[in-house]
Protein backbone atom coordinates (compact mmCIF):
# COMPACT_ATOMS: atom_id res chain seq x y z
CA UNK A 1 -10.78 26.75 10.07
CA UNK A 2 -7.50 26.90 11.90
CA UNK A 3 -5.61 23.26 11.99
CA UNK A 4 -5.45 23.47 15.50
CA UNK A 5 -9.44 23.66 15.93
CA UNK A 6 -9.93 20.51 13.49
CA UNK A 7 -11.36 17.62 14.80
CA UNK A 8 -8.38 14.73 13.67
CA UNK A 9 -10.85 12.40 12.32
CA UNK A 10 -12.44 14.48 10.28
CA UNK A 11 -9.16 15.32 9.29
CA UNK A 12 -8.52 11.61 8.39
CA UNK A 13 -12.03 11.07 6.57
CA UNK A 14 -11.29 14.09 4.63
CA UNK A 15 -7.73 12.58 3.42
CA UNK A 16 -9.43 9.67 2.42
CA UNK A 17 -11.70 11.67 0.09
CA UNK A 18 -8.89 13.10 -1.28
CA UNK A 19 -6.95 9.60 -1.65
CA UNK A 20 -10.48 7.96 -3.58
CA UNK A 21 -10.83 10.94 -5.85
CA UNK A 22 -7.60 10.46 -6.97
CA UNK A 23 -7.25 6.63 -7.14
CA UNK A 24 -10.52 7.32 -9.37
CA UNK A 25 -8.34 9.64 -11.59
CA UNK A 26 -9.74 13.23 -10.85
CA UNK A 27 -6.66 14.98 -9.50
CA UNK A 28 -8.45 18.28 -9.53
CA UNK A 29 -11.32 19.12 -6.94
CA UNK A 30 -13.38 21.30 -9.22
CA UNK A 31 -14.03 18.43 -12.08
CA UNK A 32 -14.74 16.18 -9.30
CA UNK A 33 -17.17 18.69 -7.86
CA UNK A 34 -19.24 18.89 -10.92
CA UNK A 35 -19.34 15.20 -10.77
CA UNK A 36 -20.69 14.43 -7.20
CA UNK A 37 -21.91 17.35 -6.28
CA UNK A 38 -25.62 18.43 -7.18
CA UNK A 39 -26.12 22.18 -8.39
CA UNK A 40 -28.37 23.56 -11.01
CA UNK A 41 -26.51 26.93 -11.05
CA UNK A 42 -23.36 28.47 -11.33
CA UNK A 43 -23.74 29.94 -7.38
CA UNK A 44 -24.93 26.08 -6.22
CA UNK A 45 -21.86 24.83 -8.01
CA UNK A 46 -19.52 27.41 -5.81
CA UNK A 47 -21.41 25.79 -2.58
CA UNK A 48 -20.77 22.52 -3.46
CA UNK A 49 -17.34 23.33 -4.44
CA UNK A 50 -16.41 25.34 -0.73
CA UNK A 51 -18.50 21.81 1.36
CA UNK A 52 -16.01 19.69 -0.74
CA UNK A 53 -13.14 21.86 0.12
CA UNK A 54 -14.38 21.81 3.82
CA UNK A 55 -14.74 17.81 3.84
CA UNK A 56 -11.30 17.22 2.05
CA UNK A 57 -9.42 20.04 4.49
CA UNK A 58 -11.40 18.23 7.36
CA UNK A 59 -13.23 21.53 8.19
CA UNK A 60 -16.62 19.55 8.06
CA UNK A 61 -16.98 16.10 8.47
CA UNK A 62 -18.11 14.08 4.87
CA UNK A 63 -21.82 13.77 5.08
CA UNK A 64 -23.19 9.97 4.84
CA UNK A 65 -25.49 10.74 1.89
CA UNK A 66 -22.52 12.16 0.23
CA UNK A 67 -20.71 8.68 0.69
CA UNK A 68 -23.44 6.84 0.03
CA UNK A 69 -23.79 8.70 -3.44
CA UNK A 70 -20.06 7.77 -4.06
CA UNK A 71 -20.89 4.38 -3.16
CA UNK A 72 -23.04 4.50 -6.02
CA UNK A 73 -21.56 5.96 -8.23
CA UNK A 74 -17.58 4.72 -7.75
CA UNK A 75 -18.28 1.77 -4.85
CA UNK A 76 -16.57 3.97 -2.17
CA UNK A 77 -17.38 2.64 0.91
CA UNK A 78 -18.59 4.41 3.96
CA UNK A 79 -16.52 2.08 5.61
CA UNK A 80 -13.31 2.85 4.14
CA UNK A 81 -14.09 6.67 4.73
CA UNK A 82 -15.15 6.36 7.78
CA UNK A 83 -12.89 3.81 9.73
CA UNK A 84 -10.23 3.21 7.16
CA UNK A 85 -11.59 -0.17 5.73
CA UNK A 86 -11.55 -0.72 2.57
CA UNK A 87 -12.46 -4.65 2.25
CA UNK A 88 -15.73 -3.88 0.98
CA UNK A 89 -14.96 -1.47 -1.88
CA UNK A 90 -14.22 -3.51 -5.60
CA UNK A 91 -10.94 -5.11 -5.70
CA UNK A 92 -9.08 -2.42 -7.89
CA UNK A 93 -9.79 0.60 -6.17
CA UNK A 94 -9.32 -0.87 -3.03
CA UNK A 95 -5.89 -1.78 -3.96
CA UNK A 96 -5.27 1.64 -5.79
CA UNK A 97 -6.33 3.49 -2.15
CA UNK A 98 -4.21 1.57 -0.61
CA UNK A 99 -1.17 2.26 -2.90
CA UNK A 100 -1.60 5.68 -2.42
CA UNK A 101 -1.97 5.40 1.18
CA UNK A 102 1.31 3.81 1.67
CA UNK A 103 2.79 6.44 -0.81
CA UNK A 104 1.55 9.17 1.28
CA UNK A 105 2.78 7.55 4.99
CA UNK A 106 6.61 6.69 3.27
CA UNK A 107 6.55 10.64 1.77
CA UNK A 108 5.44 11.39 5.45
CA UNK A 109 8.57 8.91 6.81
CA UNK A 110 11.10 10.61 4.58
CA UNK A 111 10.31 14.08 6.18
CA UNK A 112 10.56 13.11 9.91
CA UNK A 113 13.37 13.56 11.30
């Protein structure tokens, strides 16, 4: 999907699925993938790999049983996903999404003219 026909919150969900899986320490989206996605086969896995790519790009917006399994697994809350909140997440990966937030809007500053 074009960035012009992407819906800008999905956008900004999908960022913040990027920001947790790193702050968790999985730079790469395939390990991550194998992690929280379900598949049984090697053609499943590709699927779940392309709806992650979709939700991190902001093609699709992240489904809430996809959160909530991340909220199980890693505490990521809906919340923070959804409306940028992350006071309800555990202490440390709250502050480690938030350190890589800021990181990402000064890189942002330094490029504007």
């Amino acid at each position: 999907m074009s960035a012009e026909k992407r819906n800008p919150y999905d956008v900004e969900c999908g960022k913040r699925l990027v920001l947790a899986r790193t702050a968790l320490g999985y730079p790469k989206r395939p390990q991550w993938a194998r992690l929280t996605m379900t598949a049984d086969t090697e053609e499943e896995y590709r699927q779940s790999l392309d709806l992650l790519r979709k939700y991190e790009n902001g093609d699709t917006l992240v489904r809430p049983a996809y959160i909530a399994k991340l909220k199980r697994l890693f505490g990521i809350d809906p919340n923070w996903i959804y409306s940028n909140d992350p006071s309800r997440m555990p202490a440390e990966l709250a502050a480690k999404v938030v350190e890589l937030q800021d990181a990402e809007a000064d890189e942002s500053e330094d490029i504007t003219p």
